[in-house]
Protein backbone atom coordinates (compact mmCIF):
# COMPACT_ATOMS: atom_id res chain seq x y z
CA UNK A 1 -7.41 -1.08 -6.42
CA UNK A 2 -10.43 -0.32 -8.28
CA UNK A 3 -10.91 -3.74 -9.14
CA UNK A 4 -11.22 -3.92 -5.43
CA UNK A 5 -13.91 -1.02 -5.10
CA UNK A 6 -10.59 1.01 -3.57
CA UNK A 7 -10.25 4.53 -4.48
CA UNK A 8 -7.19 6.33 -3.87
CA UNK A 9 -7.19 9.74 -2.38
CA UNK A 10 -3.81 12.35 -2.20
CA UNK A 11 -3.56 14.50 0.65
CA UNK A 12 -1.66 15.80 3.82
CA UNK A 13 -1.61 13.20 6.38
CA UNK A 14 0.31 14.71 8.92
CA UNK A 15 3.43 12.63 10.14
CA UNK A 16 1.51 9.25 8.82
CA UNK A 17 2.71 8.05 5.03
CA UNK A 18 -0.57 6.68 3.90
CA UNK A 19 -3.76 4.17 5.39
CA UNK A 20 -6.60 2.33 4.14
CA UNK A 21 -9.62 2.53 5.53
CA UNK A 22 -11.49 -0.79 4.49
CA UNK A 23 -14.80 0.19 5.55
CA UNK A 24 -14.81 3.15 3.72
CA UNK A 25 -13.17 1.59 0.45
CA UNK A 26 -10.42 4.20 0.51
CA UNK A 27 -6.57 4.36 0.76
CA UNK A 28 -4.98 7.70 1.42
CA UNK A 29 -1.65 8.46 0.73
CA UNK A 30 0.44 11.43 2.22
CA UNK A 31 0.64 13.99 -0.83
CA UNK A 32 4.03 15.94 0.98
CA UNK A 33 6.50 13.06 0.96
CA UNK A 34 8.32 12.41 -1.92
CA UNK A 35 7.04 10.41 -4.90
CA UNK A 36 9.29 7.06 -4.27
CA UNK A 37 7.87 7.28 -0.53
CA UNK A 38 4.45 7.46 -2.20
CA UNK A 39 5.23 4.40 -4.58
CA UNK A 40 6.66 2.41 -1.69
CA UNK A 41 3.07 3.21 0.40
CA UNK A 42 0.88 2.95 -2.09
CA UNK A 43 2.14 -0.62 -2.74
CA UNK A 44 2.32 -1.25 1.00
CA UNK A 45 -1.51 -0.17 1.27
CA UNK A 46 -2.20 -2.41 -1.88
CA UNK A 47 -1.14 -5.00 0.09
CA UNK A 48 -3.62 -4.42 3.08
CA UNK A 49 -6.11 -4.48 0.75
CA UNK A 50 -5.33 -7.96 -1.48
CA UNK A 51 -4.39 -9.52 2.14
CA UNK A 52 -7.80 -8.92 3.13
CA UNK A 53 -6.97 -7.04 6.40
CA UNK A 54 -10.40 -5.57 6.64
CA UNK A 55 -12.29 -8.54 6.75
CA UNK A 56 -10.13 -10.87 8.65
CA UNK A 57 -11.35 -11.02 12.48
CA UNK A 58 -9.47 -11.52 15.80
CA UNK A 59 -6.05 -10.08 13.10
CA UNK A 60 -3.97 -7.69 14.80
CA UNK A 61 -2.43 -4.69 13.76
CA UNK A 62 1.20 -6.16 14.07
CA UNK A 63 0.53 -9.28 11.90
CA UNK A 64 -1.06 -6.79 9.96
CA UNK A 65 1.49 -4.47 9.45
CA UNK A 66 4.09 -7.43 8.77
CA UNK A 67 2.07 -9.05 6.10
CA UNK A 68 1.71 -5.36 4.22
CA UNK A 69 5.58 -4.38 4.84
CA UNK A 70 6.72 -7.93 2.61
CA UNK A 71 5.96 -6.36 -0.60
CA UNK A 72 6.11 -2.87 0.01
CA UNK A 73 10.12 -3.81 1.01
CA UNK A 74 10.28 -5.63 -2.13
CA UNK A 75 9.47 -3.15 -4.21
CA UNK A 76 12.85 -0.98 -3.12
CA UNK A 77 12.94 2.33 -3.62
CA UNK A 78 13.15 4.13 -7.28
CA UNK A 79 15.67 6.43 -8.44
CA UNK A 80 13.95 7.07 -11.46
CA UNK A 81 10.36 7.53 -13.43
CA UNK A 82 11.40 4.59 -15.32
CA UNK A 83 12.49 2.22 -12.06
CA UNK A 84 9.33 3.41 -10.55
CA UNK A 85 7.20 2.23 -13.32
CA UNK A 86 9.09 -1.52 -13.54
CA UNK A 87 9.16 -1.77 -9.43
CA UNK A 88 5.33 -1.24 -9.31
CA UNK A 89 4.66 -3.83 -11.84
CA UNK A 90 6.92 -6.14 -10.02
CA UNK A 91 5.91 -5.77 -7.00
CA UNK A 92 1.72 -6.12 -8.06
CA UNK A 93 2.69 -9.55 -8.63
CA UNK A 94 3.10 -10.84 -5.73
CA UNK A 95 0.55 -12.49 -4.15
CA UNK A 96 -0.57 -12.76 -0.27
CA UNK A 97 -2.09 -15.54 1.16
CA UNK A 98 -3.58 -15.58 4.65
């Protein structure tokens, strides 16, 4: 994400697991869930970001969402440190194309 200009803030976000605001350069990710729900957004809100979602007019929030949610499902859910670290690499691969 830094690549990207992205920088990547932890902190309570209420009932909300994490967003990216594009105009602002800045992902947030809710600091209270637990660390696989983290992993799981932060790759979701990767995915807003290499998809382009801020700059691409007339798309809506629900083709939006869809595009983001591919990889982010992908990437599963880690039982441990080590899984985390080989599920994030994985799942940085992939690539989006509008």
């Amino acid at each position: 994400m830094k690549r990207k200009g992205f920088a990547i803030h932890f902190s309570p976000l209420g009932d909300v697991n994490g967003e990216t605001r594009c105009s602002s350069h800045q992902v947030h990710i809710n600091e209270v869930i637990p660390a696989d729900a983290q992993l799981k957004t932060l790759v979701r809100e990767l995915a807003h970001v290499r998809a382009g979602h801020g700059s691409r007019p007339g798309l809506t929030r629900e083709l939006a969402e869809c595009e983001a949610k591919g990889p982010a499902t992908i990437s599963g859910t880690p039982t441990s440190a080590d899984s985390a670290s080989l599920t994030l690499t994985a799942a940085l691969t992939i690539t989006i194309v509008p």
